[in-house]
Protein backbone atom coordinates (compact mmCIF):
# COMPACT_ATOMS: atom_id res chain seq x y z
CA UNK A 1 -15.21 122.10 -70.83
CA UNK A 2 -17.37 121.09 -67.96
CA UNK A 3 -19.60 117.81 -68.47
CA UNK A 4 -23.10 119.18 -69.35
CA UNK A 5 -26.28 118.16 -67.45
CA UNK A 6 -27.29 116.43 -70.80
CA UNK A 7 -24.12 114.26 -70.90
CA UNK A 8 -24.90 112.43 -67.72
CA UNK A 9 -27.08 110.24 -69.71
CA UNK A 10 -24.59 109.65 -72.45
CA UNK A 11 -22.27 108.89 -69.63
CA UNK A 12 -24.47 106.78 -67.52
CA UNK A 13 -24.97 104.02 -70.50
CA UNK A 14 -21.60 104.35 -71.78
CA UNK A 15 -19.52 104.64 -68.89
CA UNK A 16 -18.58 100.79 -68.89
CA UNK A 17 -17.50 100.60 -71.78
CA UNK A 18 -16.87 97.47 -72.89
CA UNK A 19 -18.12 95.77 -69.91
CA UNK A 20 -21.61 94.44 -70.35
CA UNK A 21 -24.11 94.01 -67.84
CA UNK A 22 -22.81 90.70 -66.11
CA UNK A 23 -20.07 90.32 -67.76
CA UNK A 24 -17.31 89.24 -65.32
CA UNK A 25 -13.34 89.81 -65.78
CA UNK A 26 -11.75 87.29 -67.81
CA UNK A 27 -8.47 87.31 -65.54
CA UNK A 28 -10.62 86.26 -62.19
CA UNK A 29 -10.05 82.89 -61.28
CA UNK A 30 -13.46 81.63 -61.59
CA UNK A 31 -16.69 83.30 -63.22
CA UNK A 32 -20.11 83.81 -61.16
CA UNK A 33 -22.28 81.03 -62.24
CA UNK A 34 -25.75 82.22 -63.70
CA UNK A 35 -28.11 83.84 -61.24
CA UNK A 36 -25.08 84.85 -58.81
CA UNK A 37 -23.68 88.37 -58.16
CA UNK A 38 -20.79 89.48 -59.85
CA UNK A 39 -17.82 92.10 -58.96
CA UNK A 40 -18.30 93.31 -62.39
CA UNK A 41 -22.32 93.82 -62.48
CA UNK A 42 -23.22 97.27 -63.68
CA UNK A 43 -24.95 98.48 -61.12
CA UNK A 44 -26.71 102.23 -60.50
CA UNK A 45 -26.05 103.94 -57.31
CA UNK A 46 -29.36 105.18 -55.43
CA UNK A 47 -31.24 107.57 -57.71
CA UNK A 48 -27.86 109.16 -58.70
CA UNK A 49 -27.82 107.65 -62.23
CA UNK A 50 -24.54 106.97 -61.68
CA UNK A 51 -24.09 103.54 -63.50
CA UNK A 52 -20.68 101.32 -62.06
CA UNK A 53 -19.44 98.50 -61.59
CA UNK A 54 -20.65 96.45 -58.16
CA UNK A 55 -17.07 96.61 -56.26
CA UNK A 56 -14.80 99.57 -56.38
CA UNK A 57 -11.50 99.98 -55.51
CA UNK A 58 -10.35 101.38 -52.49
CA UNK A 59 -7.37 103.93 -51.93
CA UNK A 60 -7.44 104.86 -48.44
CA UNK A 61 -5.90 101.58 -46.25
CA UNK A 62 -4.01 103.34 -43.71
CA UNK A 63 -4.68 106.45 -45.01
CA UNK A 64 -3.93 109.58 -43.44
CA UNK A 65 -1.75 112.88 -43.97
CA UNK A 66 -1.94 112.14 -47.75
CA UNK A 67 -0.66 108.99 -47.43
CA UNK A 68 -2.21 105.49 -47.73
CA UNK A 69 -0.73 102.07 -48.34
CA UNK A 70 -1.38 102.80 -52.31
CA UNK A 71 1.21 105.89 -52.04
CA UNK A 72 3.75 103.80 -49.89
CA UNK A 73 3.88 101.40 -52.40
CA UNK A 74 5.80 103.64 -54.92
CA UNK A 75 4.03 105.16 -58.11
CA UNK A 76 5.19 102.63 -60.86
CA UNK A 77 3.61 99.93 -58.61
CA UNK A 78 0.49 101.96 -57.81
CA UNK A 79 -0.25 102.62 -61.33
CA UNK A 80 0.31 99.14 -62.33
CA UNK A 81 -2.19 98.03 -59.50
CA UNK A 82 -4.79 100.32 -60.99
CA UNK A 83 -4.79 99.68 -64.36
CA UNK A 84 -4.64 95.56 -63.62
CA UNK A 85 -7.95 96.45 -61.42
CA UNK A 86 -9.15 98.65 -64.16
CA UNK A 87 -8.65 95.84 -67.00
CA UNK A 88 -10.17 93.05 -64.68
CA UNK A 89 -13.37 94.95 -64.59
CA UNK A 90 -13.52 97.34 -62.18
CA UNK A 91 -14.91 100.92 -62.87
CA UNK A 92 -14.57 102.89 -59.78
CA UNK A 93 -11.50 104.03 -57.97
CA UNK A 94 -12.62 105.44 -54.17
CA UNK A 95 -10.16 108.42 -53.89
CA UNK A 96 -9.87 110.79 -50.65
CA UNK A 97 -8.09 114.56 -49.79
CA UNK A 98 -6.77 112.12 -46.75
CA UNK A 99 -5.40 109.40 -48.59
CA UNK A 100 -3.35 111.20 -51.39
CA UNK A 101 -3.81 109.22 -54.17
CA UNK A 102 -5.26 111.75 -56.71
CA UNK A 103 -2.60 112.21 -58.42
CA UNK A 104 -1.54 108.05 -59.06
CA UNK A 105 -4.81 107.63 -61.23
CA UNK A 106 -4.12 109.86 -64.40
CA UNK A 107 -0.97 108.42 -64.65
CA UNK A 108 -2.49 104.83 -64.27
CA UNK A 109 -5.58 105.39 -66.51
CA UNK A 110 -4.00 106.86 -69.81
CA UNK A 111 -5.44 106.94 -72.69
CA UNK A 112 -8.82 105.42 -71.11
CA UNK A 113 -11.85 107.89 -72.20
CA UNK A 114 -12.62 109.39 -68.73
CA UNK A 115 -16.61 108.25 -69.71
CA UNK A 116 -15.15 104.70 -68.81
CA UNK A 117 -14.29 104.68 -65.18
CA UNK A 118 -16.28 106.52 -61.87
CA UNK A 119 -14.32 108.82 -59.87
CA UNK A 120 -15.39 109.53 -56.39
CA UNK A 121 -13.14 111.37 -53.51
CA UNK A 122 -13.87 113.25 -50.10
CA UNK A 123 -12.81 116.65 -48.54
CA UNK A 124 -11.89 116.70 -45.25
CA UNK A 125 -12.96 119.22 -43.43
CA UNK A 126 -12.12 118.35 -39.66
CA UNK A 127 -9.23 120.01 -37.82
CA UNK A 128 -5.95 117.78 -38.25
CA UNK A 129 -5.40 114.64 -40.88
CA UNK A 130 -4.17 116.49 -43.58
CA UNK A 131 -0.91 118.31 -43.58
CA UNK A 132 -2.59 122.05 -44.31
CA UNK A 133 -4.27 124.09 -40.88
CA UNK A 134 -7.02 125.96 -43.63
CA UNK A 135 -10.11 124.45 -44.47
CA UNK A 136 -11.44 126.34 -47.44
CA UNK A 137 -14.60 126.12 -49.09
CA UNK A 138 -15.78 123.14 -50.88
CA UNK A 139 -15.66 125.06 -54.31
CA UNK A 140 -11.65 125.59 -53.85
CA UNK A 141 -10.96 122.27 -52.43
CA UNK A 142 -13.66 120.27 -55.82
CA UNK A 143 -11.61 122.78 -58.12
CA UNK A 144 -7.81 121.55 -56.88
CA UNK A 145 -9.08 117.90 -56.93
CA UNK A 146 -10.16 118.69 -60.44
CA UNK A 147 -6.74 119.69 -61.00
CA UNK A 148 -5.34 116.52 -59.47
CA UNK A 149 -7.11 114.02 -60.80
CA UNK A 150 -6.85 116.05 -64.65
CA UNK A 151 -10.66 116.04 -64.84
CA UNK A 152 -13.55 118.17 -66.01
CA UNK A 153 -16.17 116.62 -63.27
CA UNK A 154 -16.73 113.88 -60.14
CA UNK A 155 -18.87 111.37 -60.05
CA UNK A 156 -19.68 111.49 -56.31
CA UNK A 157 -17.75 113.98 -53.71
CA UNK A 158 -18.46 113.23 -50.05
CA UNK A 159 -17.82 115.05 -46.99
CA UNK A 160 -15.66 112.84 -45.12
CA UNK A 161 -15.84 111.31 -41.66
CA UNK A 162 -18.88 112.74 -40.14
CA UNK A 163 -20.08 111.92 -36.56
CA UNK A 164 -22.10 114.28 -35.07
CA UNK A 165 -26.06 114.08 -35.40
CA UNK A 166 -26.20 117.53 -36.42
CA UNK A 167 -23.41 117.44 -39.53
CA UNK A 168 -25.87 119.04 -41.89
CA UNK A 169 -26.19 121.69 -39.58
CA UNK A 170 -22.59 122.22 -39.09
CA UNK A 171 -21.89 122.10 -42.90
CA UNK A 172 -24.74 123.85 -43.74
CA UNK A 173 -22.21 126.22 -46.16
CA UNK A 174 -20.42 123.31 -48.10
CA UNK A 175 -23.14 121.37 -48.47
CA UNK A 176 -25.31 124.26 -50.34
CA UNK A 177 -21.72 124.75 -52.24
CA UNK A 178 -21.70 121.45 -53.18
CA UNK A 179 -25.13 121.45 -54.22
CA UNK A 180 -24.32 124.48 -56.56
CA UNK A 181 -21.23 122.57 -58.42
CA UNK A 182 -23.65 119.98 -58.98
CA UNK A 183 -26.08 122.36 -60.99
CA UNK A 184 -23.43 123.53 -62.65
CA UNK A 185 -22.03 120.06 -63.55
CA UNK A 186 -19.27 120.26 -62.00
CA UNK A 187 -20.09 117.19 -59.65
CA UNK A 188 -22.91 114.58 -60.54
CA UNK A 189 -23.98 113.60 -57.04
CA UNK A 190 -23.01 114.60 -53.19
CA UNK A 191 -23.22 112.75 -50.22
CA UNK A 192 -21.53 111.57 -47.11
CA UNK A 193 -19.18 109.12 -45.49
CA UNK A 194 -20.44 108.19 -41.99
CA UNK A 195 -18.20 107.19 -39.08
CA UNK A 196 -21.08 106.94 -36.66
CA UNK A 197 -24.92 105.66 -36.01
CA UNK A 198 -26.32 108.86 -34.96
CA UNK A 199 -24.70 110.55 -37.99
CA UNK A 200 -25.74 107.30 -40.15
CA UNK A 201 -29.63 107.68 -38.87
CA UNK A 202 -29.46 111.82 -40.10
CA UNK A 203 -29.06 110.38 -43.59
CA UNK A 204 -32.19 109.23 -43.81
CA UNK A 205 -34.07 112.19 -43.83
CA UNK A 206 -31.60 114.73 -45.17
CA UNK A 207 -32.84 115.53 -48.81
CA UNK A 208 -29.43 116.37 -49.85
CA UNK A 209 -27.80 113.33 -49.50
CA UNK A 210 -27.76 111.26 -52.62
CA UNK A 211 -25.41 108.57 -51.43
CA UNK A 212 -23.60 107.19 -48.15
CA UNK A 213 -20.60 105.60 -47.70
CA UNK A 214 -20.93 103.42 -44.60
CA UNK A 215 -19.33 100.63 -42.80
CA UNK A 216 -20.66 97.46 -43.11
CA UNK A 217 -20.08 94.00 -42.09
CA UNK A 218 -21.68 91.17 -40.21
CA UNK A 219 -18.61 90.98 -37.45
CA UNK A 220 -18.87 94.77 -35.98
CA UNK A 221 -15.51 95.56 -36.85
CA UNK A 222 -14.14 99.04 -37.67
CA UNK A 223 -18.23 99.81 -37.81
CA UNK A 224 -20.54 102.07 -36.15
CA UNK A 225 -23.00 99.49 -33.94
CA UNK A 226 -24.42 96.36 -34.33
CA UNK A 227 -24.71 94.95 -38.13
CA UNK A 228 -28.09 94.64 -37.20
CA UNK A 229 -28.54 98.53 -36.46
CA UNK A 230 -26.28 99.26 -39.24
CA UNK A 231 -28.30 97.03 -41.25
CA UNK A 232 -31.47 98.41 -40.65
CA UNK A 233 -30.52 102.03 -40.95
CA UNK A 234 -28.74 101.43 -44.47
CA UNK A 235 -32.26 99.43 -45.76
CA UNK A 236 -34.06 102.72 -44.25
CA UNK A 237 -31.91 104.68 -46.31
CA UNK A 238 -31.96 102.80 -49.63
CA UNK A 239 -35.63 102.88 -49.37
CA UNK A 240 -35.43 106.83 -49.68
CA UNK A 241 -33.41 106.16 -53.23
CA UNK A 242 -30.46 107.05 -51.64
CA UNK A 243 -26.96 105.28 -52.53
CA UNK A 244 -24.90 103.12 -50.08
CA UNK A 245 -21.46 102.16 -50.42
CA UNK A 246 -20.41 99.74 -48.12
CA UNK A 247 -17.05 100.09 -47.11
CA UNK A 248 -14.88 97.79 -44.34
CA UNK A 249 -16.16 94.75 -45.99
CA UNK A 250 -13.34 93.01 -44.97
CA UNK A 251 -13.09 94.58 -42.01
CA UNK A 252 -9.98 97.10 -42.21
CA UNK A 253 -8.26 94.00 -43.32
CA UNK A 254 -8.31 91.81 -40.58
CA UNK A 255 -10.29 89.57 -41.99
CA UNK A 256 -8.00 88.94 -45.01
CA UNK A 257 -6.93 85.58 -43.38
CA UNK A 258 -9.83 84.05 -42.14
CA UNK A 259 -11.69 82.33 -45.13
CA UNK A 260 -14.65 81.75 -43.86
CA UNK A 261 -15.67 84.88 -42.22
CA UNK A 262 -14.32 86.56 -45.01
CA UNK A 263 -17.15 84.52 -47.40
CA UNK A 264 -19.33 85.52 -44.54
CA UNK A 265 -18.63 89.36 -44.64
CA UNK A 266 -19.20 89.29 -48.49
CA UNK A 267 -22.30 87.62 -48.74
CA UNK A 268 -23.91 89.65 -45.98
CA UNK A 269 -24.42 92.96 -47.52
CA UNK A 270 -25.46 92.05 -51.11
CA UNK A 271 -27.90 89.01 -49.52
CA UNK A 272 -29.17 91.46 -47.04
CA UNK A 273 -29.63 94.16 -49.36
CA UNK A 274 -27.60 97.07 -47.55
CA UNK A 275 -26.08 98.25 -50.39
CA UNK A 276 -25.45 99.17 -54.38
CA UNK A 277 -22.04 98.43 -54.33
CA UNK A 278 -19.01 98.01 -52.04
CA UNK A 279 -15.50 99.88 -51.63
CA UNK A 280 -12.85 97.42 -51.15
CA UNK A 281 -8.78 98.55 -50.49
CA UNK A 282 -6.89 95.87 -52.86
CA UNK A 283 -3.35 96.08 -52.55
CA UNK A 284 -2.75 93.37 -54.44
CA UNK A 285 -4.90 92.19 -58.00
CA UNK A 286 -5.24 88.30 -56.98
CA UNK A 287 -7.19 90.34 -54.06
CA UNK A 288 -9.50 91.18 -56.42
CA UNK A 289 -9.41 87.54 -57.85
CA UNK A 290 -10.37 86.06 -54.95
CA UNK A 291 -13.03 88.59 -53.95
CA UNK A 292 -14.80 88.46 -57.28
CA UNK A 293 -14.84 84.14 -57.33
CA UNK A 294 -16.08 84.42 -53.66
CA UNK A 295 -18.84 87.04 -54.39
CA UNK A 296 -19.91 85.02 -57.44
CA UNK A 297 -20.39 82.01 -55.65
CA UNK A 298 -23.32 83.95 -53.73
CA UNK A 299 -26.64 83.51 -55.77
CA UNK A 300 -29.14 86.29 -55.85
CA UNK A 301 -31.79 86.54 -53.41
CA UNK A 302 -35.25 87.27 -55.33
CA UNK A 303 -36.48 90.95 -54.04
């Protein structure tokens, strides 16, 4: 059976589970002291009442054709991975049509009530990146992922990779399909993932948008202009009670070696206030580790 409308709530407050407001993993190497942020905050995205944890994980490095880094690395390892992130705290897993991981969570996540963790994925709907030439509607495509990912409902589906100014125009028809599966409760929120500043600035006055995934980092790499354009379009959007995800935190990777910019990239979006919460691709759990001590070294900025 579907999730009802009146579940939402249920799900909201419970959906963590065990993990209490604050609370931080007890595998991380070192705990945020009091007054910093933690990886493991429960925090809500936009207006969605979608209540997660602060970082997600990531499954689409080098994604592409259904594949991603998380596939390569075999399913026993990939649903190891997951459940060590899942168990340190995390309560999001950042799927995609592109990447192909669907199908490693249910495997991974066994026996966890499905109220515990966030699922969020993307259709792709541009020509090529995926093996298939169709592009059916968004109500075929939700329904397979369903299938996939041996769920009832989403959290958040996104149309993926837009560009173009005029995307709600040119999706017109999924996004009123989309809109419909959330009614029905099929999905809890809609949204999408931007790969450009024009399509970035539409978000802020598109009503159906509850929440944005968007590239974000204080180097301009892998992002869509300036972190100061960036910046102020995300704070434009928040400000409608939309939800931003900030993805390329670590900038595709490439700043997975250099230990000071990569304190610098994680302190910029939470001190900044650009986002709810951030999508990060660990391959590895001591990536998480390090990525939760460095983010709770940051102290809150008063509003």
């Amino acid at each position: 059976m579907r999730i009802a409308r009146r579940q939402f709530l249920r799900t909201s407050a419970l959906g963590l589970g065990s993990l209490a407001l604050g609370a931080r993993s007890p595998l991380a190497a070192e705990g945020p002291a009091p007054g910093n942020f933690s990886a493991f905050d429960t925090v809500t995205l936009g207006a969605t009442g979608i209540k997660t944890s602060r970082v997600s994980m990531g499954t689409g490095v080098r994604g592409g054709n259904r594949e991603s880094n998380h596939t390569r690395m075999g399913a026993e390892n990939a649903h190891r991975l997951i459940r060590d992130i899942y168990e340190r705290g995390v309560r999001t897993f950042d799927l995609a049509d592109l990447y192909g991981t669907h199908g490693l969570v249910p495997p991974a996540l066994e026996g966890v009530p499905r109220d515990r963790y966030t699922l969020f994925s993307k259709i792709w709907w541009r020509p090529g990146g995926i093996p298939e030439a169709e592009r059916p509607d968004a109500d075929v495509v939700v329904h397979r992922f369903l299938k996939e990912l041996k769920t009832d409902y989403l959290d958040l589906v996104l149309l993926h990779c837009v560009e173009s100014p005029d995307w709600p125009k040119v999706l017109a028809r999924q996004m009123e399909i989309l809109a419909a599966l959330k009614k029905k409760g099929v999905i809890r929120a809609h949204g999408v993932s931007c790969h450009s500043l024009p399509a970035l600035k539409a978000v802020i006055d598109e009503p159906w948008v509850d929440s944005v995934h968007s590239r974000i980092n204080p180097f301009q790499i892998a992002m869509d202009g300036t972190p100061e354009e960036v910046g102020g379009v995300l704070k434009q959007i928040r400000a409608k009670g939309k939800g931003v995800v900030g993805m390329k935190i670590i900038g595709e990777g490439r700043l997975r070696n250099d230990e000071e910019k990569k304190n610098q990239s994680i302190r910029f979006s939470f001190v900044e206030k650009l986002v709810d919460m951030v999508t990060v691709g660990f391959e590895k759990a001591s990536e998480l580790d390090d990525f939760a001590t460095r983010l709770g070294r940051v102290p809150r900025v008063a509003a």
